[in-house]
Protein backbone atom coordinates (compact mmCIF):
# COMPACT_ATOMS: atom_id res chain seq x y z
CA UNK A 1 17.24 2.82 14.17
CA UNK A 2 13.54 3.17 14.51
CA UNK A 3 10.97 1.66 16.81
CA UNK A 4 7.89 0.23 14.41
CA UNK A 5 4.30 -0.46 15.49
CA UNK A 6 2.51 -2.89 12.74
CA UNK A 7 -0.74 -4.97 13.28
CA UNK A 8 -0.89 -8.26 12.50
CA UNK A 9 -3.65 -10.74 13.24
CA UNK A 10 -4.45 -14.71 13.36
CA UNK A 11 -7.15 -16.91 13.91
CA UNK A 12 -6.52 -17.29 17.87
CA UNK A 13 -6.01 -13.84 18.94
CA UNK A 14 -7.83 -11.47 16.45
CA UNK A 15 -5.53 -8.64 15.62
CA UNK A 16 -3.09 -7.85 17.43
CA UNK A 17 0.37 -5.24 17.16
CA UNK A 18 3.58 -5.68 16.68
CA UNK A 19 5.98 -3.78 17.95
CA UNK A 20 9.47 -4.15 15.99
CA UNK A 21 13.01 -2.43 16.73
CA UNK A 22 14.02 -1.62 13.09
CA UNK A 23 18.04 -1.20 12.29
CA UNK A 24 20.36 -0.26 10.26
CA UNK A 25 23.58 -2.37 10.58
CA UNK A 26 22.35 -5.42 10.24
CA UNK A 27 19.09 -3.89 8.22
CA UNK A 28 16.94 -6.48 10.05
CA UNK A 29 13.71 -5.51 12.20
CA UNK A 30 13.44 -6.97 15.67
CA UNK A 31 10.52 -8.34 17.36
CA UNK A 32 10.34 -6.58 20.85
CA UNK A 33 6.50 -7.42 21.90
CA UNK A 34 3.17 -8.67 20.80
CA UNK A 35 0.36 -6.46 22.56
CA UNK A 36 -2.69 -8.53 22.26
CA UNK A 37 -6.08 -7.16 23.77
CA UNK A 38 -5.45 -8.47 26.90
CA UNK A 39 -2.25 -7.25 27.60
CA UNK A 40 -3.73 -3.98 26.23
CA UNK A 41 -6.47 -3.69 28.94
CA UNK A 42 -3.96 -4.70 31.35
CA UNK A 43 -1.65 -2.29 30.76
CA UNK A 44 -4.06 0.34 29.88
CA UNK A 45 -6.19 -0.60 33.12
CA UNK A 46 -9.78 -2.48 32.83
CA UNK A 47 -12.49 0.48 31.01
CA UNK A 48 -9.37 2.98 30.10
CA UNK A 49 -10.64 5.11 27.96
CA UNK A 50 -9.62 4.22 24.59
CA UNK A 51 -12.09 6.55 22.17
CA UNK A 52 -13.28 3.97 20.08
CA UNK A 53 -9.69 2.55 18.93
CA UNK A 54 -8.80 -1.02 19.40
CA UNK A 55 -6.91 -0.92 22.61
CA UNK A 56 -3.49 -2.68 21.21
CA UNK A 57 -2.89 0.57 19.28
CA UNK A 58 -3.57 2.66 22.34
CA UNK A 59 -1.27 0.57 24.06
CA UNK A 60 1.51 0.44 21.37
CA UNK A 61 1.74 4.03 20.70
CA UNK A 62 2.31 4.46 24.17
CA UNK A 63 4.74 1.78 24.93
CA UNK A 64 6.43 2.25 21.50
CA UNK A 65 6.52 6.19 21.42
CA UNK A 66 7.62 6.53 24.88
CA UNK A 67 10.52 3.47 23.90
CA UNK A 68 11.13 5.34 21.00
CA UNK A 69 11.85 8.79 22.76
CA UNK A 70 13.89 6.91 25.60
CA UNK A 71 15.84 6.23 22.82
CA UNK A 72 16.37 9.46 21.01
CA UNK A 73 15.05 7.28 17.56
CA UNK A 74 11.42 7.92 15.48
CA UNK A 75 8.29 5.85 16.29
CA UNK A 76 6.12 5.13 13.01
CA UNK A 77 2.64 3.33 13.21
CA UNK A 78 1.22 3.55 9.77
CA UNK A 79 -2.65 3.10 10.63
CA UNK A 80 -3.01 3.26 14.11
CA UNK A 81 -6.87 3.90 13.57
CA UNK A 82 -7.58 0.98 12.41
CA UNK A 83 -6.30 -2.74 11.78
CA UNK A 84 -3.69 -3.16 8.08
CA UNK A 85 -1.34 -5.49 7.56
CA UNK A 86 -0.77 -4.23 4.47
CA UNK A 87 0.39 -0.19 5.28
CA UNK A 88 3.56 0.11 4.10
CA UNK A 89 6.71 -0.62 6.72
CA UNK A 90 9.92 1.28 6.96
CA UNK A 91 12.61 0.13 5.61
CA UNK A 92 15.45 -1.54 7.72
């Protein structure tokens, strides 16, 4: 198992991450939260400092790497720099 950080985006929020619980028996990847910028600033706190990054990735590697840790399992976020729904995802 693996917790997964992936962006994804749509017209009404802008981009946004994923955060998925990948597994291998059933290879299936589970959806465990959408961290919008909103969310991001409220969990980061209101002018957090964020060094230029979009704060959903901020807030995903944190939630996701310190899930991931908690859970003695990797945490992967492809292109945390910047926005991709295309980087490549791991496999379940």
């Amino acid at each position: 198992m693996a917790i997964e950080a992936v962006w994804d985006g749509d017209t009404v929020h802008d981009w946004f991450v994923r955060l998925l619980a990948v597994t291998a028996d059933p290879a299936e990847r589970f959806a465990l939260a959408f961290i919008h910028w909103s969310l991001a600033e409220r969990h980061l706190g209101e002018g957090a400092q964020v060094d230029g990054r979009h704060p959903a990735a901020v807030a995903a590697e944190r939630a996701g790497g310190g899930l991931a840790a908690r859970l003695g399992v990797p945490f992967r976020f492809v292109s945390p720099d910047a926005p991709d729904d295309a980087a490549p995802r791991r496999q379940p």
